[in-house]
N, C-alpha and C. Protein backbone atom coordinates (compact mmCIF):
# COMPACT_ATOMS: atom_id res chain seq x y z
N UNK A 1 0.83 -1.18 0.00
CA UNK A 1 0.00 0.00 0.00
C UNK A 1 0.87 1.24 0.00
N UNK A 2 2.15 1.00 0.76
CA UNK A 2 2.83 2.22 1.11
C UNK A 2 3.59 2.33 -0.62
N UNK A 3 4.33 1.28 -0.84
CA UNK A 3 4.72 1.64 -2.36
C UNK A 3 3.60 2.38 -3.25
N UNK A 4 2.63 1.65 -3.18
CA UNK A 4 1.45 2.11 -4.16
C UNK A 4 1.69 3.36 -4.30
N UNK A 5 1.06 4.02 -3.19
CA UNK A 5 0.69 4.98 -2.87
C UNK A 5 1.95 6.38 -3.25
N UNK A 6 3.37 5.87 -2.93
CA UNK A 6 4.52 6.39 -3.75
C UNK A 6 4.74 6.62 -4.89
N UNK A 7 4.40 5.54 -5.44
CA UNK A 7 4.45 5.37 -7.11
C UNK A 7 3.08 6.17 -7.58
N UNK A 8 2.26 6.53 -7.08
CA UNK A 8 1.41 7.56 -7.63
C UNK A 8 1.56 9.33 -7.16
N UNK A 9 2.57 9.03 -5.96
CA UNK A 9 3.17 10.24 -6.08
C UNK A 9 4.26 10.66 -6.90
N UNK A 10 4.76 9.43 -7.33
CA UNK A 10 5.89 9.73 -8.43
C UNK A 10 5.63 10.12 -9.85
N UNK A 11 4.15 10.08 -10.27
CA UNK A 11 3.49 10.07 -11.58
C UNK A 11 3.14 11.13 -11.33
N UNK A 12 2.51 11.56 -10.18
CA UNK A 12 1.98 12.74 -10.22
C UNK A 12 3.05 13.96 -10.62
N UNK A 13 3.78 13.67 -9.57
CA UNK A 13 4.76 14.53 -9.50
C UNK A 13 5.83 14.66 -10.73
N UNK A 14 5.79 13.80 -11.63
CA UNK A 14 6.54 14.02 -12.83
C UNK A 14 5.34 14.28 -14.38
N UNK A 15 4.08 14.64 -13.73
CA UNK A 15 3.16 15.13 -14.66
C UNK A 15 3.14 16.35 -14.36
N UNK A 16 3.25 16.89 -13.10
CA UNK A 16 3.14 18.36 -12.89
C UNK A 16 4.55 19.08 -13.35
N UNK A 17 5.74 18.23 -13.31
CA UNK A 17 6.78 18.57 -13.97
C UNK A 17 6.92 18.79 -15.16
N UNK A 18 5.99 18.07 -16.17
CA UNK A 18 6.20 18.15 -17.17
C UNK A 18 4.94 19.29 -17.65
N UNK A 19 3.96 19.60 -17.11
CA UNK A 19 3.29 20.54 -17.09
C UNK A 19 3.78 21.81 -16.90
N UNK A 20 4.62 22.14 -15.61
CA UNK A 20 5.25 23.29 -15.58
C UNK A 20 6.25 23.69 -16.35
N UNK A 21 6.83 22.26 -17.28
CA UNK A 21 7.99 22.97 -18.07
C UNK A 21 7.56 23.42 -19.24
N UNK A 22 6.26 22.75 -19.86
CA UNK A 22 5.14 23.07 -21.16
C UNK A 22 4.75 24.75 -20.79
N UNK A 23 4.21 25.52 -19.64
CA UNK A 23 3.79 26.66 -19.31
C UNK A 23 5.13 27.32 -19.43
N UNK A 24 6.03 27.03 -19.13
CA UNK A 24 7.36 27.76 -19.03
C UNK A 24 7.90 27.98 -20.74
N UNK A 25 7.85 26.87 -20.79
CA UNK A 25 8.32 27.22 -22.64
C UNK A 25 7.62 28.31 -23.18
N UNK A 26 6.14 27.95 -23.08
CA UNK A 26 5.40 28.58 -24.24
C UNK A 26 4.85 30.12 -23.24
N UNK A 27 5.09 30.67 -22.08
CA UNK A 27 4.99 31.60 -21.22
C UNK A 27 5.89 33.00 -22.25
N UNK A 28 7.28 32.65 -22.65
CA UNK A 28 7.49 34.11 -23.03
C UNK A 28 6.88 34.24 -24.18
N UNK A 29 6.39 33.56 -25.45
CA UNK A 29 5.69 33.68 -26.88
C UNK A 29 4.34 34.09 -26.24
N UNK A 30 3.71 34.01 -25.07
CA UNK A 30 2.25 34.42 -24.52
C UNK A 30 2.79 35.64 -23.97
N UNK A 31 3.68 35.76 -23.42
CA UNK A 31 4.66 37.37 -23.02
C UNK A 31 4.09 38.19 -24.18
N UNK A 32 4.74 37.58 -25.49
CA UNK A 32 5.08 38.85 -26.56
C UNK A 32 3.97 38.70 -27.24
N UNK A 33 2.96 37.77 -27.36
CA UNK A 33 1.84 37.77 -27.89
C UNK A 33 0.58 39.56 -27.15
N UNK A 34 1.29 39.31 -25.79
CA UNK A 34 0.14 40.44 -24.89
C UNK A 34 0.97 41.20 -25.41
N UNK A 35 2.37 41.56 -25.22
CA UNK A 35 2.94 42.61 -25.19
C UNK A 35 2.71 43.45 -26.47
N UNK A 36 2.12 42.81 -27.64
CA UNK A 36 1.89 43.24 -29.25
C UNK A 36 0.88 43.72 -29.07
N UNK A 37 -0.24 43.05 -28.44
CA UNK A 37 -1.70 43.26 -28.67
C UNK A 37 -1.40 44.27 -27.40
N UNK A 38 -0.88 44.69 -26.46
CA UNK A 38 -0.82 45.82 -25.75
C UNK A 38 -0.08 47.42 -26.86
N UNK A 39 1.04 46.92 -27.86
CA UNK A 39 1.68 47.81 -28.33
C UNK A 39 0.45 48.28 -29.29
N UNK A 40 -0.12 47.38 -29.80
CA UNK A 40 -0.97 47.62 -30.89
C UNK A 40 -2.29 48.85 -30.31
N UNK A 41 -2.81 48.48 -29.03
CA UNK A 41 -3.85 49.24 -28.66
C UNK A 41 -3.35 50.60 -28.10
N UNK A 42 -2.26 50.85 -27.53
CA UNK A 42 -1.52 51.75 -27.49
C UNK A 42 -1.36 52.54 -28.52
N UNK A 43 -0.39 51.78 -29.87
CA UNK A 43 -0.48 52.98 -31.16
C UNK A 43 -1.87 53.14 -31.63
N UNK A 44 -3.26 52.39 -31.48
CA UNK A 44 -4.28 53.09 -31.98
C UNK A 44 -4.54 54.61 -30.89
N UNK A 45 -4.48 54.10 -29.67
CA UNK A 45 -5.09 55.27 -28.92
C UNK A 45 -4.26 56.70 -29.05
N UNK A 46 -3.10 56.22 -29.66
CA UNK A 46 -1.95 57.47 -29.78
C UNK A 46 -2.42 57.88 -31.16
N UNK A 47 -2.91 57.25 -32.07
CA UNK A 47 -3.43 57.83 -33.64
C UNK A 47 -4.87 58.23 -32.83
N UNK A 48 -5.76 58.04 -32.45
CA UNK A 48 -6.64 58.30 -32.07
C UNK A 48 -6.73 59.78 -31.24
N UNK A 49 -5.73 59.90 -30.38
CA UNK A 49 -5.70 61.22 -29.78
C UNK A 49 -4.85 62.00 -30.42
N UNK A 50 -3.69 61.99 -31.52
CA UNK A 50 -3.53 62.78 -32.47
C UNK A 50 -4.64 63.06 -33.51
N UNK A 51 -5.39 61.92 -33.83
CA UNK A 51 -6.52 62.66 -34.71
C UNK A 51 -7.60 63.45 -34.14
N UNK A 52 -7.71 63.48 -32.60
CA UNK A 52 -8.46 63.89 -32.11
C UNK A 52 -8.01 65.67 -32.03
N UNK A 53 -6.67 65.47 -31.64
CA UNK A 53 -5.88 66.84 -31.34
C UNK A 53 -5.91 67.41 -32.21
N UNK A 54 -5.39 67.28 -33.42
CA UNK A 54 -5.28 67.72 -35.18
C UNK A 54 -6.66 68.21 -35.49
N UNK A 55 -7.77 67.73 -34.83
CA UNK A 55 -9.58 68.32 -35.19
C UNK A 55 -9.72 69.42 -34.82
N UNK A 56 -8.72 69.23 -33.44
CA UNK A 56 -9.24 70.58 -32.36
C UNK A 56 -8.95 71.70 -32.63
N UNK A 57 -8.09 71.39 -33.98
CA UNK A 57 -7.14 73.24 -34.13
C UNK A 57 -7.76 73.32 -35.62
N UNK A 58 -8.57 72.78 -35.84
CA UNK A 58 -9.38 73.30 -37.46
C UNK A 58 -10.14 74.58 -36.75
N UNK A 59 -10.26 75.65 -37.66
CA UNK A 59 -10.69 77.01 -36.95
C UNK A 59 -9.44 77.92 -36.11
N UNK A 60 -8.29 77.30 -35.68
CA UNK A 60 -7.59 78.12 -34.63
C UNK A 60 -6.21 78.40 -35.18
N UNK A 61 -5.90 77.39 -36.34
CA UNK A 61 -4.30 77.34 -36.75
C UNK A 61 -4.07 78.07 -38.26
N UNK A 62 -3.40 79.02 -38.25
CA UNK A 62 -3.24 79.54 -39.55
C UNK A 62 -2.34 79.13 -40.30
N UNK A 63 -2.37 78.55 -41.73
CA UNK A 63 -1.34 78.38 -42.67
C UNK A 63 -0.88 79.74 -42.94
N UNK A 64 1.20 79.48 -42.44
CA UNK A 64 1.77 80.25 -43.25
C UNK A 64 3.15 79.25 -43.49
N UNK A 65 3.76 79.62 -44.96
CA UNK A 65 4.44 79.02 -45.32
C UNK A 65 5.68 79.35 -44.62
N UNK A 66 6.79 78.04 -44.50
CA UNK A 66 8.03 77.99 -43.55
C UNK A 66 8.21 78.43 -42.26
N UNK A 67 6.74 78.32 -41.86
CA UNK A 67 6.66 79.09 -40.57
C UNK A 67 6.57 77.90 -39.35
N UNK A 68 7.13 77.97 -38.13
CA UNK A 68 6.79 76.78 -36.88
C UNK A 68 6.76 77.67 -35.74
N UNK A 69 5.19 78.55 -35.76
CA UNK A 69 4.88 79.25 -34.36
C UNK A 69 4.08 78.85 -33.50
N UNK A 70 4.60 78.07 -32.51
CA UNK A 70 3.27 77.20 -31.71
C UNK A 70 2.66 78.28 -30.94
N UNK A 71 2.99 79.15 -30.06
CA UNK A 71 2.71 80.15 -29.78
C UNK A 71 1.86 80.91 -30.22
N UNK A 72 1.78 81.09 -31.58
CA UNK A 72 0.50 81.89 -32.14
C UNK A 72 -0.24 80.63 -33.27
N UNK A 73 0.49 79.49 -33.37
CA UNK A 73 -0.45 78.82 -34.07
C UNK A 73 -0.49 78.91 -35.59
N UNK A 74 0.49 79.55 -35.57
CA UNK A 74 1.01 79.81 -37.11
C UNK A 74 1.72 78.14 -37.49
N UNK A 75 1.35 77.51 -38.73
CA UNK A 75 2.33 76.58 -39.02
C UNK A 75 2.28 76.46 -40.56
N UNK A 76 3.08 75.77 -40.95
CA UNK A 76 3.39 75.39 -42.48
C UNK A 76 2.52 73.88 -42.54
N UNK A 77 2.76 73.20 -43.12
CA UNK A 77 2.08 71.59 -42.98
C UNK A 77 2.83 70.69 -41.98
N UNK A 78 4.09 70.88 -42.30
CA UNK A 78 5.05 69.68 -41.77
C UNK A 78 5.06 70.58 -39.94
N UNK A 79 5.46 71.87 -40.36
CA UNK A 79 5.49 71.83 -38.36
C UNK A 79 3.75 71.86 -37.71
N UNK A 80 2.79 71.80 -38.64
CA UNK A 80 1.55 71.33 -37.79
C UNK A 80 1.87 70.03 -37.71
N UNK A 81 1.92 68.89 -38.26
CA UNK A 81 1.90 67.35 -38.31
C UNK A 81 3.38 67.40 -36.94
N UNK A 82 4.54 68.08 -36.82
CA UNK A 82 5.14 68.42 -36.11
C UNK A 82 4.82 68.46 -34.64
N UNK A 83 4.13 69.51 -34.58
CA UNK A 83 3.64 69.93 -33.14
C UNK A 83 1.93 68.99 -32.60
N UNK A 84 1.18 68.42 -33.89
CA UNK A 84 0.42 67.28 -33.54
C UNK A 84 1.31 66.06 -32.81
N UNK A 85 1.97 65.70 -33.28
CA UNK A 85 2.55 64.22 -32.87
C UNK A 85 3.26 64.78 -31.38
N UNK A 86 3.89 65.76 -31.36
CA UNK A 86 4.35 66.75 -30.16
C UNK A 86 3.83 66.03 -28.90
N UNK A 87 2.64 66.43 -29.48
CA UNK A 87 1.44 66.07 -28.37
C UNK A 87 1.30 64.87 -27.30
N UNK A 88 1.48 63.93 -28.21
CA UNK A 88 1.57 62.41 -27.84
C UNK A 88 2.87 62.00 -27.50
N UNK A 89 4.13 62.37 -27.40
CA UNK A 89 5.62 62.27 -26.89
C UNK A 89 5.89 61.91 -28.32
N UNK A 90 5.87 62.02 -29.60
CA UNK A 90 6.57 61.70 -30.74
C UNK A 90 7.21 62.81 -31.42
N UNK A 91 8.39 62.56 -31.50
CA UNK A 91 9.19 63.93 -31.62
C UNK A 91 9.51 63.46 -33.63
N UNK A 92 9.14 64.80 -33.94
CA UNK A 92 9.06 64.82 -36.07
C UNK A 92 10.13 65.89 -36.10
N UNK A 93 10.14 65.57 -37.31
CA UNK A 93 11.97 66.76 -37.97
C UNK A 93 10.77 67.58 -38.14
N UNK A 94 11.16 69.10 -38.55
CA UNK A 94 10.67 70.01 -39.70
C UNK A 94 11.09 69.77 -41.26
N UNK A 95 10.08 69.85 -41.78
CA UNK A 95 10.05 69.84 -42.68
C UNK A 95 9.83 68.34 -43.30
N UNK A 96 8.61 68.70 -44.46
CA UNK A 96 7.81 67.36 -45.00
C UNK A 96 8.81 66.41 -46.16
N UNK A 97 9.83 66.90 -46.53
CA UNK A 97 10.97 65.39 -46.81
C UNK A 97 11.85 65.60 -46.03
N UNK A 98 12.02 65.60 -44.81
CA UNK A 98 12.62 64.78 -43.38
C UNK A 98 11.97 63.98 -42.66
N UNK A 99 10.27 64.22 -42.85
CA UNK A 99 9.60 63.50 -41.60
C UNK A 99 9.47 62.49 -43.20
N UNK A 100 9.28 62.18 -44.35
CA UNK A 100 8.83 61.50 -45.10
C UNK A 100 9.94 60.52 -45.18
N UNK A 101 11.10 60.32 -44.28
CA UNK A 101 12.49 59.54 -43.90
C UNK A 101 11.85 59.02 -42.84
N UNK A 102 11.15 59.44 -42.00
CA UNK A 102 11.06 59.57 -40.45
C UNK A 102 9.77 57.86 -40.65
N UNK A 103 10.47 57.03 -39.62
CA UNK A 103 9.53 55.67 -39.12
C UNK A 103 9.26 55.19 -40.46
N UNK A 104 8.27 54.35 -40.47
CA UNK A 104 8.32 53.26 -41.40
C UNK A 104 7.72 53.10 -42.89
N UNK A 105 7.70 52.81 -43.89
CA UNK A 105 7.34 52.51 -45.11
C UNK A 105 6.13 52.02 -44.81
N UNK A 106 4.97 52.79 -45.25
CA UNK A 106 3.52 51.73 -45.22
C UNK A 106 2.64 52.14 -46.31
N UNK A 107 2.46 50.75 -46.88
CA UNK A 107 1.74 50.75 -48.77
C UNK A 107 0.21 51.50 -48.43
N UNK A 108 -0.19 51.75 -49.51
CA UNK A 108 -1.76 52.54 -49.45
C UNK A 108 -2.78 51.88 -49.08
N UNK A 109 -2.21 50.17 -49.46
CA UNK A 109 -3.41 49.04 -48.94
C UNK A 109 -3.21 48.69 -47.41
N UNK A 110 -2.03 49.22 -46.89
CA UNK A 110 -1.82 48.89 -45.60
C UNK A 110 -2.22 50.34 -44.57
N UNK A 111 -2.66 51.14 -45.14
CA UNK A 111 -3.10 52.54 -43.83
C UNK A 111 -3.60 52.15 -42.71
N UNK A 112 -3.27 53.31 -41.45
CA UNK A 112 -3.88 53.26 -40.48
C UNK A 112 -3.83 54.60 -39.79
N UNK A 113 -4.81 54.47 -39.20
CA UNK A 113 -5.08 55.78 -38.79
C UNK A 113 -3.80 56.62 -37.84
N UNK A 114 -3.47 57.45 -38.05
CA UNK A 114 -2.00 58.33 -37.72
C UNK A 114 -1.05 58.37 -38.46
N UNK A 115 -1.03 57.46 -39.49
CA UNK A 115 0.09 57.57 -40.56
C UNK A 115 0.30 58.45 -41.27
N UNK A 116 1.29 59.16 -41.57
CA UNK A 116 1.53 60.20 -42.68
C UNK A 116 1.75 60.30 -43.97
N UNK A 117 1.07 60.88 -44.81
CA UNK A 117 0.99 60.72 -46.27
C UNK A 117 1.43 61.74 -46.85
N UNK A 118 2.63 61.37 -47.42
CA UNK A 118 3.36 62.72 -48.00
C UNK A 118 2.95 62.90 -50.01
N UNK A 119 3.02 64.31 -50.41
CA UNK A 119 2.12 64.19 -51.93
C UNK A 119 3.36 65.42 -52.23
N UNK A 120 3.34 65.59 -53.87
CA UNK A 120 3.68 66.40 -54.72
C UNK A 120 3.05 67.65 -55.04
N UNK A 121 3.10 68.72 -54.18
CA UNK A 121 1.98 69.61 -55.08
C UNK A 121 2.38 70.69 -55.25
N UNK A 122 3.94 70.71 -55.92
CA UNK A 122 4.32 71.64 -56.79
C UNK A 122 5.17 71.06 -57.92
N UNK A 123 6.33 70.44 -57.09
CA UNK A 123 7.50 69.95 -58.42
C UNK A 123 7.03 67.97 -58.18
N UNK A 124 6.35 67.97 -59.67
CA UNK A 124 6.03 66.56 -60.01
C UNK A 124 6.90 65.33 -59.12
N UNK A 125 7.08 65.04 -58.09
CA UNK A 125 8.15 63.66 -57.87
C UNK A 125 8.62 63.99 -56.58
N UNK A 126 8.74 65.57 -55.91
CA UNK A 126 9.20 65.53 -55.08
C UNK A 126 8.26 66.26 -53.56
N UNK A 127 8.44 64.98 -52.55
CA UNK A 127 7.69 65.92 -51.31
C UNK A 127 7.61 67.00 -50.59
N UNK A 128 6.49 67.79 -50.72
CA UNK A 128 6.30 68.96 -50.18
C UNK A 128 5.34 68.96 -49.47
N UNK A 129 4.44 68.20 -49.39
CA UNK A 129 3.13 68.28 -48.49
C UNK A 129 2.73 66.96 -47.63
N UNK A 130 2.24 67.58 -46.43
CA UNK A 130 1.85 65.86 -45.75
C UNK A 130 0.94 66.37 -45.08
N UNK A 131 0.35 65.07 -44.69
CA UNK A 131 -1.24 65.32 -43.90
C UNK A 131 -1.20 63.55 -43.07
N UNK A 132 -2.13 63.90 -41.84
CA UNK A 132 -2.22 62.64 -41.15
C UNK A 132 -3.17 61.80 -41.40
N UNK A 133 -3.66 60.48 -41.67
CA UNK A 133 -4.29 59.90 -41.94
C UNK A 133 -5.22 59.27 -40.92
N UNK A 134 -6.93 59.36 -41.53
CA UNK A 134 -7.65 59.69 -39.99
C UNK A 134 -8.46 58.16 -40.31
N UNK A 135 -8.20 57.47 -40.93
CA UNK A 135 -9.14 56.35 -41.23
C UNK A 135 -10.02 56.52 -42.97
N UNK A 136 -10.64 55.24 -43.18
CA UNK A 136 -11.97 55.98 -43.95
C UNK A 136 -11.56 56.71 -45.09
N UNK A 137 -10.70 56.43 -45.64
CA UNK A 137 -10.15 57.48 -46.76
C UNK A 137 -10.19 59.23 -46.65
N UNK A 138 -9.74 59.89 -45.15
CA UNK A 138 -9.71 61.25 -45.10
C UNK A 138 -8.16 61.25 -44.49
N UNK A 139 -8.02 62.37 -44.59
CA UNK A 139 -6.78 62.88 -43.98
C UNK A 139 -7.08 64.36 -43.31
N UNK A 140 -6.39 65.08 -42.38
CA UNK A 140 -6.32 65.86 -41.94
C UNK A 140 -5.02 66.76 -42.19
N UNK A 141 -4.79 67.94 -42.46
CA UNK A 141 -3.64 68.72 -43.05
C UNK A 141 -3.63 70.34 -42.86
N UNK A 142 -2.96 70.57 -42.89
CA UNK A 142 -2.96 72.44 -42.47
C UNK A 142 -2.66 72.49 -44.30
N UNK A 143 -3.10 73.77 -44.42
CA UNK A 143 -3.35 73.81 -45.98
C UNK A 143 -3.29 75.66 -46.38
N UNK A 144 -2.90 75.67 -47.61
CA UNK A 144 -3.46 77.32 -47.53
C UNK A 144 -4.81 77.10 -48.77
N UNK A 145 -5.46 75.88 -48.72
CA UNK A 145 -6.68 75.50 -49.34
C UNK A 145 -7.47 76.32 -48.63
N UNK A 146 -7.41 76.66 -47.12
CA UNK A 146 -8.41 77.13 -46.01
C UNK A 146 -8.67 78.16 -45.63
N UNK A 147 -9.58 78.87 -45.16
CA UNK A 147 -9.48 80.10 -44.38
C UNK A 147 -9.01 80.26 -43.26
N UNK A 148 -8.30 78.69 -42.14
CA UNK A 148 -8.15 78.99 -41.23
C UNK A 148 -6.55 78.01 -41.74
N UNK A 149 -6.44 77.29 -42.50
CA UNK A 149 -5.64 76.22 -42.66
C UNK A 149 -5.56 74.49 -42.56
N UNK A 150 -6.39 74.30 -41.15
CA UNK A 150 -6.28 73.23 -40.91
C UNK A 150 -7.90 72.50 -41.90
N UNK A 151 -7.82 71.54 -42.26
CA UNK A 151 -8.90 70.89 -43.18
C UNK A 151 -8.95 69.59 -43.34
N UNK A 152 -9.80 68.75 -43.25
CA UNK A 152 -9.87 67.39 -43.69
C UNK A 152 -10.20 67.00 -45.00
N UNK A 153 -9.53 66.39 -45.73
CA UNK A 153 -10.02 66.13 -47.30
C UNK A 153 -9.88 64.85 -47.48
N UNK A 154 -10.30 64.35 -48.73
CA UNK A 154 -10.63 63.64 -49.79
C UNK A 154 -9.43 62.77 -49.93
N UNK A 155 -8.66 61.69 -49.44
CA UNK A 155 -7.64 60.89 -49.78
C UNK A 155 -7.26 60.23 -51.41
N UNK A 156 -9.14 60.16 -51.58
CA UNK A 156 -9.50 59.04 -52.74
C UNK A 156 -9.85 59.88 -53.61
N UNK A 157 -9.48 61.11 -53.69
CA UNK A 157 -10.06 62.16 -54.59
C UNK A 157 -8.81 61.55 -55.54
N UNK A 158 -9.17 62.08 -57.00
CA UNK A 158 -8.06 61.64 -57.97
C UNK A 158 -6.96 62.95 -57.75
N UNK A 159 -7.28 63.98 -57.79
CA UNK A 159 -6.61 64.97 -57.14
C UNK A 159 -5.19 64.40 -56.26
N UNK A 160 -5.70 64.13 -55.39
CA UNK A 160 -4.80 63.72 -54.63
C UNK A 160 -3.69 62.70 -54.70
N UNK A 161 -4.57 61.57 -55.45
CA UNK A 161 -4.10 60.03 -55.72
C UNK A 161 -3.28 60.12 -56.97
N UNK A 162 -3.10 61.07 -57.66
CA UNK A 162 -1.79 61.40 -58.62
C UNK A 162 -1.22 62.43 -57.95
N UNK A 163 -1.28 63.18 -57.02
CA UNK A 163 -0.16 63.70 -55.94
C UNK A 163 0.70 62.94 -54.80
N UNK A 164 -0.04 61.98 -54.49
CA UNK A 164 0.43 60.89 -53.53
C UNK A 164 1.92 60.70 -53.96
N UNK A 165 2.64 60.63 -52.82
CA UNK A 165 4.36 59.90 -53.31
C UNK A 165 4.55 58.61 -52.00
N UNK A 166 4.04 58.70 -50.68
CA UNK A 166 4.24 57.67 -49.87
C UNK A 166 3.66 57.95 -48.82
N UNK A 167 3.93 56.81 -48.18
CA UNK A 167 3.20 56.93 -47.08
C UNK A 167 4.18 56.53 -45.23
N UNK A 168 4.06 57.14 -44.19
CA UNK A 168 4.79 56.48 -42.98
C UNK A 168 4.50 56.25 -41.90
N UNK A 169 4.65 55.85 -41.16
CA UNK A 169 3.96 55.10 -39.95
C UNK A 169 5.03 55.27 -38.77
N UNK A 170 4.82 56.41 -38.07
CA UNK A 170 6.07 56.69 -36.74
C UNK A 170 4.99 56.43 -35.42
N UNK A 171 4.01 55.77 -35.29
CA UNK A 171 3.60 55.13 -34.21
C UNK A 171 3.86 53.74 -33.74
């Protein structure tokens, strides 16, 4: 009885062993599995409160060209998209082909909301303009299209979609 009773502590005890070493293996891939789906809900809420922030100054921010006055709210395109990301701890160059270097390559079929979309809209090929991408085919952009500057437009307008040069993703 007394063996018995050993030998089923010995099974036991080398099933829970082999149980704890199965949780242990596969414990850090369940680590980085949360830790993604944590990074992931994070960069939405950070595109989310930059697109939220970027709304708030339609009416308040004036386009002027080469200008970065946070102070009065004066900006060009690139130091609004600049002083938006500001907001959220993401620090952008001046100027719209430095930040169009800046974080990652992302195709037109791959958008997400906060990404930056840089376009041509003077010399055919080369970037001069960017705007943040709000979902839904719009973007948000300081513009001298505006009376105040800041404006949401048309992504999918053809307008645009033969101005398009790329797209980036610094969240």
């Amino acid at each position: 009885m007394k063996q018995n009773a050993l030998r089923k502590f010995a099974i036991g005890a080398a099933c829970l062993g082999i149980i704890l070493s199965a949780s242990a293996i596969s414990t850090p891939s369940a680590h980085a599995a949360t830790a993604q789906v944590q990074a992931s809900a994070s960069s939405a809420q950070k595109a989310d409160s930059v697109i939220n922030f970027a709304g708030s100054l339609i009416g308040k921010v004036k386009y002027k060209f080469g200008v970065n006055n946070p102070s009065k709210l004066y900006f060009d395109c690139s130091s609004f998209t600049k002083y938006v990301f500001a907001s959220q701890g993401v620090t952008l160059k001046w100027g719209s082909s430095a930040q169009s270097k800046q974080g990652v390559f992302v195709s037109k079929s791959n958008l997400k909301k906060g990404d930056l979309l840089f376009f041509s809209v003077k010399t055919p090929g080369k970037v001069n303009h960017v705007g943040i991408y709000m979902g839904d085919g719009k973007f948000i952009h300081n513009t001298t299209g505006s009376v105040y500057g800041v404006t949401i437009s048309n992504f999918n307008s053809s307008s645009y979609q033969k101005r398009f040069i790329t797209a980036r993703r610094v969240l």
